[in-house]
Protein backbone atom coordinates (compact mmCIF):
# COMPACT_ATOMS: atom_id res chain seq x y z
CA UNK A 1 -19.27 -15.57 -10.01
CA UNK A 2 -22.66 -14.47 -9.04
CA UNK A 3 -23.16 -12.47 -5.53
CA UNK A 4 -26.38 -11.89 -4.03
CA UNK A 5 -26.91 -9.25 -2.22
CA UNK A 6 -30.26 -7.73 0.10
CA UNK A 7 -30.55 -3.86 0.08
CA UNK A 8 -33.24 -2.68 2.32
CA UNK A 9 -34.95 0.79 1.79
CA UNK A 10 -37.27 2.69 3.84
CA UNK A 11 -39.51 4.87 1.88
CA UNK A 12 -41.57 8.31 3.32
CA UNK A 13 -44.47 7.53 2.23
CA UNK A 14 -44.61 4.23 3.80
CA UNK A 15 -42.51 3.39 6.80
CA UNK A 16 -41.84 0.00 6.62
CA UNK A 17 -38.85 -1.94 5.13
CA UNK A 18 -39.19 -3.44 1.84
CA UNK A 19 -36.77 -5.79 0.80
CA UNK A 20 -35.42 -6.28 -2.88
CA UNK A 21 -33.36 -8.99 -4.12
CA UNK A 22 -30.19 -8.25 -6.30
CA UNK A 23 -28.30 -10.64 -8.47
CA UNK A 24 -25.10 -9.27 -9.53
CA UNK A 25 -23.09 -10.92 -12.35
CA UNK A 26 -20.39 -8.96 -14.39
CA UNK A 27 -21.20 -5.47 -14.04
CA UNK A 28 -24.60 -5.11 -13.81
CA UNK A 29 -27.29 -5.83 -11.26
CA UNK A 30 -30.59 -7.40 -12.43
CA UNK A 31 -33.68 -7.07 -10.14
CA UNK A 32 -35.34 -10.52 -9.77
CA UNK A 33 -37.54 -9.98 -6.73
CA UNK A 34 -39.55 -6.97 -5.75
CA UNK A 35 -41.64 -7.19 -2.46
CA UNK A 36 -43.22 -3.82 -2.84
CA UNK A 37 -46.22 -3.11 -5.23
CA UNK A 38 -47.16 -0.25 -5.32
CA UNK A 39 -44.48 2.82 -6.41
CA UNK A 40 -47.20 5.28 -7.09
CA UNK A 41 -46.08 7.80 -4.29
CA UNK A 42 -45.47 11.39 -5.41
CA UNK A 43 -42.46 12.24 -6.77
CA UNK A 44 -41.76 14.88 -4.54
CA UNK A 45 -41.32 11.87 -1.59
CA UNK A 46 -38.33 10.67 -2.29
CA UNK A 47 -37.17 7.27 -0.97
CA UNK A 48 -34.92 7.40 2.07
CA UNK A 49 -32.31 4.93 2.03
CA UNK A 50 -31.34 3.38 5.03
CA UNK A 51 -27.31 4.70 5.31
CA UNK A 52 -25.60 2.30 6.82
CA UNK A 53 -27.42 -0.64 5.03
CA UNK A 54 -26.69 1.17 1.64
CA UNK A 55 -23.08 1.96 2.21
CA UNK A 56 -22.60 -1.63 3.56
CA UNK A 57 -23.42 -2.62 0.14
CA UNK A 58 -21.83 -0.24 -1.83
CA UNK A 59 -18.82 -1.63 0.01
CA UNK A 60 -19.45 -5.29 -1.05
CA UNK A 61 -20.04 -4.12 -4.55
CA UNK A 62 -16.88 -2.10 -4.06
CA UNK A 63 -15.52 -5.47 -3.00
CA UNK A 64 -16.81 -7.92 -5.73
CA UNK A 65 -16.00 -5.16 -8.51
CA UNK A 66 -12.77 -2.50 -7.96
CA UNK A 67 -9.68 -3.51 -8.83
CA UNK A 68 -6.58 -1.73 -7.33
CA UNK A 69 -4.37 0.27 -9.36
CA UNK A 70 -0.46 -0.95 -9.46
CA UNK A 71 2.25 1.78 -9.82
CA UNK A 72 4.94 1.72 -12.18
CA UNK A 73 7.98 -0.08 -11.44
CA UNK A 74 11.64 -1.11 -12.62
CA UNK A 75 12.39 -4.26 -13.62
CA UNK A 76 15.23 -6.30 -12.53
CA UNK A 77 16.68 -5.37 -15.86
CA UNK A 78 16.08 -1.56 -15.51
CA UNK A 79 13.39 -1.48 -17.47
CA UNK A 80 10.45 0.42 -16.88
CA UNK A 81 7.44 -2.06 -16.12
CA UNK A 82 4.22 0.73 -17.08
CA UNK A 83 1.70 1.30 -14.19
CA UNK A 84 -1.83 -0.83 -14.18
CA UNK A 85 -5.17 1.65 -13.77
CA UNK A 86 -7.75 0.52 -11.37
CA UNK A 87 -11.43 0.87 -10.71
CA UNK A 88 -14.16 1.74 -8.09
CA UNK A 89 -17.56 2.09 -7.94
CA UNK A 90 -18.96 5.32 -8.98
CA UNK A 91 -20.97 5.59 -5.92
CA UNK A 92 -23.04 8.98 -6.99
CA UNK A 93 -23.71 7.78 -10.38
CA UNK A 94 -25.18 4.44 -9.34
CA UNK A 95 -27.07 5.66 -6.05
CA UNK A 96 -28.92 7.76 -8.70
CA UNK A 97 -29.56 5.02 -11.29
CA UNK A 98 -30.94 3.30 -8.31
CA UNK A 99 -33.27 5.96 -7.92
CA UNK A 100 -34.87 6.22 -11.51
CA UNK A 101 -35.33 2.57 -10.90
CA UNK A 102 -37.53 2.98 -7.97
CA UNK A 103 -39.28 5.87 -9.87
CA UNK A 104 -39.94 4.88 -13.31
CA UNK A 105 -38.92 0.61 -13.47
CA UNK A 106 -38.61 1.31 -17.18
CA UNK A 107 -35.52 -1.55 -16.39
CA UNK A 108 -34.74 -4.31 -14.49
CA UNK A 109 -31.01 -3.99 -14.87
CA UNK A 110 -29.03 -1.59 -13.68
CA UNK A 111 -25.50 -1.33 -15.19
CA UNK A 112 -22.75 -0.40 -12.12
CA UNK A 113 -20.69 2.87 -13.52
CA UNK A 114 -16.90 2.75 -12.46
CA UNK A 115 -14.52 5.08 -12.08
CA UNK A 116 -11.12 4.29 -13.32
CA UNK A 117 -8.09 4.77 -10.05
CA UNK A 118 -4.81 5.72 -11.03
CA UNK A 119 -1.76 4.51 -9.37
CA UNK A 120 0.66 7.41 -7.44
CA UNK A 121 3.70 6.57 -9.78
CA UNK A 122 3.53 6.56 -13.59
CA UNK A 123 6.02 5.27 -16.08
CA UNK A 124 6.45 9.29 -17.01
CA UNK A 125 7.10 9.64 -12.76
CA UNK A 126 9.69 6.81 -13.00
CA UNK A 127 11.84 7.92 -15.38
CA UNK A 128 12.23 11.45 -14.17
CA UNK A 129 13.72 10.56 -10.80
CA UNK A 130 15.22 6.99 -11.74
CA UNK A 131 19.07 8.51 -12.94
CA UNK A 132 19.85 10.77 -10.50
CA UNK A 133 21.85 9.02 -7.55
CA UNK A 134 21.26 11.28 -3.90
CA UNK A 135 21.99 8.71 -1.56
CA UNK A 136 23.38 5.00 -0.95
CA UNK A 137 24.84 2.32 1.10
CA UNK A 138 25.89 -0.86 1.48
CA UNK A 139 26.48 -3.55 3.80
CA UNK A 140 27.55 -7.19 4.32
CA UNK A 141 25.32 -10.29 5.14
CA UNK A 142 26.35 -14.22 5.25
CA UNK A 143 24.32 -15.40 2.38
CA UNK A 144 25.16 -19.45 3.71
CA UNK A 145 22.57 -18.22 6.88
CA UNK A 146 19.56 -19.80 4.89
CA UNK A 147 16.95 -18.11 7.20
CA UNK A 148 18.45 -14.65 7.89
CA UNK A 149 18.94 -13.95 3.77
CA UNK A 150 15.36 -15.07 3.23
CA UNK A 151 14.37 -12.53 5.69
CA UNK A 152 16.46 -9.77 4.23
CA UNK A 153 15.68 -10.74 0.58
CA UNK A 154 11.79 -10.21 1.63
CA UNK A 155 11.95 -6.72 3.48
CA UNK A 156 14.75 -5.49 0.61
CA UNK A 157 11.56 -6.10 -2.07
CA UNK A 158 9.23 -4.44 -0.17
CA UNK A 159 10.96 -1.62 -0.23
CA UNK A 160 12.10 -1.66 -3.73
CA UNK A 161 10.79 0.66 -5.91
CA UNK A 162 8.83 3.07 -3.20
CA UNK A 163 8.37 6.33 -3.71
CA UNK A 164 8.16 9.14 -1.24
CA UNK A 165 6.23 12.34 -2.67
CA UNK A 166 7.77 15.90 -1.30
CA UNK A 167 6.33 16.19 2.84
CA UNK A 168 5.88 12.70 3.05
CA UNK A 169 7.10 10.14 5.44
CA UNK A 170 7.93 6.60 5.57
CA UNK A 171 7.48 4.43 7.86
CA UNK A 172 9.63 0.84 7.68
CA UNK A 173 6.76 -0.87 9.26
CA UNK A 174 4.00 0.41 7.61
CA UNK A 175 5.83 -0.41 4.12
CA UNK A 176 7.50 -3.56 4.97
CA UNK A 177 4.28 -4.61 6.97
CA UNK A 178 4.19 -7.54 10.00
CA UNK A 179 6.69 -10.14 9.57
CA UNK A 180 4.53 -13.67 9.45
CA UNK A 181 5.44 -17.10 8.78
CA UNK A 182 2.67 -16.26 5.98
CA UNK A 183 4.31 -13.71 3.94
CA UNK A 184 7.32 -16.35 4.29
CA UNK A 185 9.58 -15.22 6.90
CA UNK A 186 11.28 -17.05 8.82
CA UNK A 187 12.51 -17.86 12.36
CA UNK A 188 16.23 -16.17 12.61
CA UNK A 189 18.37 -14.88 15.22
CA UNK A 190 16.97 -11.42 16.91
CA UNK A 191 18.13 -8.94 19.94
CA UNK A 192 15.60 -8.98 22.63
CA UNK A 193 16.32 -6.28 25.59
CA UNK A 194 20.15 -6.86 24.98
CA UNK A 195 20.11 -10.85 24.65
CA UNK A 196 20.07 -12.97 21.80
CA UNK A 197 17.11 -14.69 20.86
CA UNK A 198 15.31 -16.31 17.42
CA UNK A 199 12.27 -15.21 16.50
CA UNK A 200 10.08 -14.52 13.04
CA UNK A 201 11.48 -11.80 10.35
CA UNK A 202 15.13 -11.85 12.30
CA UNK A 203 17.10 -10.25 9.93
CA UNK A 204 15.31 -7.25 8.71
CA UNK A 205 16.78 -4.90 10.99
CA UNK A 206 20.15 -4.83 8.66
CA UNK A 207 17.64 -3.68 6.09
CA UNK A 208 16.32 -0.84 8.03
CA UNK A 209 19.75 0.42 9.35
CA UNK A 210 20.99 0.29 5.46
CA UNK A 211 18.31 2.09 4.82
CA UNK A 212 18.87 4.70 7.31
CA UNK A 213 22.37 5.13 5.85
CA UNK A 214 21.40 5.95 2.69
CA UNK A 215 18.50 8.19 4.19
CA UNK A 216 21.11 10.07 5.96
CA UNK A 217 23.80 10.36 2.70
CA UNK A 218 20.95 11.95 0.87
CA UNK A 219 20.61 14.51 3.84
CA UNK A 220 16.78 13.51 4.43
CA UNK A 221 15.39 14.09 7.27
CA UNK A 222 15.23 10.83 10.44
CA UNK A 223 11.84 11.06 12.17
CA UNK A 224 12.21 8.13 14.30
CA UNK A 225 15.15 5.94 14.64
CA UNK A 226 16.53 3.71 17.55
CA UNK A 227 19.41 1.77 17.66
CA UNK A 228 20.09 -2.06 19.09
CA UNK A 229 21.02 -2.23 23.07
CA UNK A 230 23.92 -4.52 21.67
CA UNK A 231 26.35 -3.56 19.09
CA UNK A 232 25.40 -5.39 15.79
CA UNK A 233 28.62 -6.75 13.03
CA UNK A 234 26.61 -5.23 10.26
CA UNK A 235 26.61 -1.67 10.90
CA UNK A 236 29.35 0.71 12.74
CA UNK A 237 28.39 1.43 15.98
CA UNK A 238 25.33 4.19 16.81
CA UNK A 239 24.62 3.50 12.87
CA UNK A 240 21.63 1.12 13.14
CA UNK A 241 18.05 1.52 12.80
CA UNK A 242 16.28 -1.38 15.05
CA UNK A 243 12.72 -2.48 14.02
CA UNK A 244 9.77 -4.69 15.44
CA UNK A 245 6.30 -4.76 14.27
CA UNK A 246 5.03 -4.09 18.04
CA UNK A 247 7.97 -1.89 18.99
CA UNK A 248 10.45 0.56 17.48
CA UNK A 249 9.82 1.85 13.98
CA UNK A 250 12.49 3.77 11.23
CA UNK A 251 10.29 6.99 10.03
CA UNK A 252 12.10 9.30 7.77
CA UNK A 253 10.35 12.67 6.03
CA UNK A 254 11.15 13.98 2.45
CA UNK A 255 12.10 17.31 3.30
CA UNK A 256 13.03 18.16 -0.56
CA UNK A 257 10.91 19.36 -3.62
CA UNK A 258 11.24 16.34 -5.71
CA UNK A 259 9.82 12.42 -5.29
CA UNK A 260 12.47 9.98 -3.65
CA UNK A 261 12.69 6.82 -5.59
CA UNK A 262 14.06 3.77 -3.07
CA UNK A 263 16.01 0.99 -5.16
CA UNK A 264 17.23 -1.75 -2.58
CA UNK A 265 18.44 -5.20 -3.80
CA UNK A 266 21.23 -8.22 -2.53
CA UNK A 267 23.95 -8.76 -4.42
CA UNK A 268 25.78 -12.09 -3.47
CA UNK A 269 26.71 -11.02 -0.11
CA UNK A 270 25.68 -7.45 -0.42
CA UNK A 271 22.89 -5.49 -0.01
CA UNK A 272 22.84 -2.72 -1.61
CA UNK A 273 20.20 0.66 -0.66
CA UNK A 274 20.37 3.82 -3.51
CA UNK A 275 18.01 6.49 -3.51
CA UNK A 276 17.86 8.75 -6.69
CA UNK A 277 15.35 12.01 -7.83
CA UNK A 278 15.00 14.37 -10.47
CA UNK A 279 17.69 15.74 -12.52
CA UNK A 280 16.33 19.19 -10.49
CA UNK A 281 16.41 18.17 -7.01
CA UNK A 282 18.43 20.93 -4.62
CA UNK A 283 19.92 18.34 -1.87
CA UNK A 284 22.16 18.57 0.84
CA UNK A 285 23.96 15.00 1.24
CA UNK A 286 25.95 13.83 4.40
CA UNK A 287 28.74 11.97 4.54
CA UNK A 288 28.27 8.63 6.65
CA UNK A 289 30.96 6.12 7.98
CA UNK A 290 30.91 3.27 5.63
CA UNK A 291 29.89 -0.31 6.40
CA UNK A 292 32.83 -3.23 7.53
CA UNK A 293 33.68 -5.59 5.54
């Protein structure tokens, strides 16, 4: 794939634009067109480079280029699937390259430096907190209600596997994301100040009051929570966590010294929320009322 790209640079010692053309292919960036002639200005006035225009294209270099890094994860077998390193653009290193072009055009390609991005959870990470069980629970869906299960199934990935480093929070939405016909969730039965209703992503909120459960068995501690204005079959009562992409939101903080590691799957008819951490961790767990059946 080839991307051109204009870059426009105003110099000191003349104050009109210039305009070069870049071709980009791979990883490098050959100069095919240069407007200006004459580069014989002293060295000691150095172009200045119009900031927004450059950083606009740094970011569609960033765009065409970086790759983003994926964290390490466990399989559906328990194994250990190892983390993926990314990439960026090493923005220093190539604004100066750019620079000795300008000055010397000993070149007319300019190779784009990278900088590798590693992922916030390594295989090492994974299996130091992935044995030691601090919280869970589990609840009861009807997998023969096509539209609700797909809906749980989807927000139960999204979870799996998170991690939450020591003073951080999580946020349900943020994590789980908006619930769109796109990301394939479906229309399913919903509360709606009190009544019930259908509406995209129904389902979910079984996922976030499971959740909660298990947040509060591993004695973490509940930054935001609200419950349904009707009682809901899933959960005992004042036990839910109610979510919606434009309303209420399930935050919880890691108030202990080690990483949290979120495994969340359905089972059947079951979906089942554990949270685990070091070997180390010092936790203080609560006991919660368990689920009906």
């Amino acid at each position: 794939m080839i991307l051109s790209c204009i870059l426009g640079i105003i110099l000191t010692s003349q104050p009109n634009n210039f305009t070069d053309y870049l071709v980009i292919t791979k990883n490098r960036i050959h100069v095919t067109t240069i407007k200006q002639e004459d580069f014989s200005y002293p060295y000691s006035e150095l172009p200045i480079i119009d900031t927004k225009k450059f950083n606009q294209f740094l970011d569609n270099l960033d765009k065409h280029f970086s790759s983003t890094p994926e964290n390490a994860s466990i399989g559906s077998n328990g194994e250990i699937v190892a983390e993926k390193i990314g990439s960026r653009i090493h923005r220093q290193s190539f604004t100066e390259q750019l620079y000795a072009y300008f000055f010397s055009h000993r070149s007319n390609t300019l190779e784009i430096p990278m900088l590798p991005v590693y992922p916030k959870v390594d295989s090492e990470l994974l299996s130091d907190i992935r044995n030691m069980r601090i919280g869970r629970y589990v609840t009861v869906f009807n997998p023969t209600n096509k539209t609700r299960t797909n809906n749980i199934d989807l927000a139960t990935k999204a979870i799996n596997n998170y991690v939450i480093f020591p003073g951080e929070t999580f946020s349900f939405n943020k994590v789980v994301g908006k619930r769109t016909a796109s990301k394939g969730y479906l229309k399913a039965p919903v509360i709606i100040r009190g009544e019930f209703s259908e509406d995209i992503g129904g389902g979910i909120c079984q996922v976030s009051s499971t959740l909660f459960n298990a947040v509060d068995n591993a004695g973490l501690k509940i930054v935001q929570r609200f419950s349904h204005t009707r009682k809901v079959p899933y959960i005992p009562p004042g036990r839910d966590a109610t979510v919606s992409w434009y309303g209420p939101d399930f935050v919880f903080k890691n108030i202990y010294k080690e990483p949290i590691l979120i495994r969340a799957k359905t089972l059947g008819h079951l979906l089942v929320i554990n949270l685990y951490s070091s070997e180390t961790i010092e936790y203080k767990p609560k006991k919660v009322p368990i689920a009906p059946y």
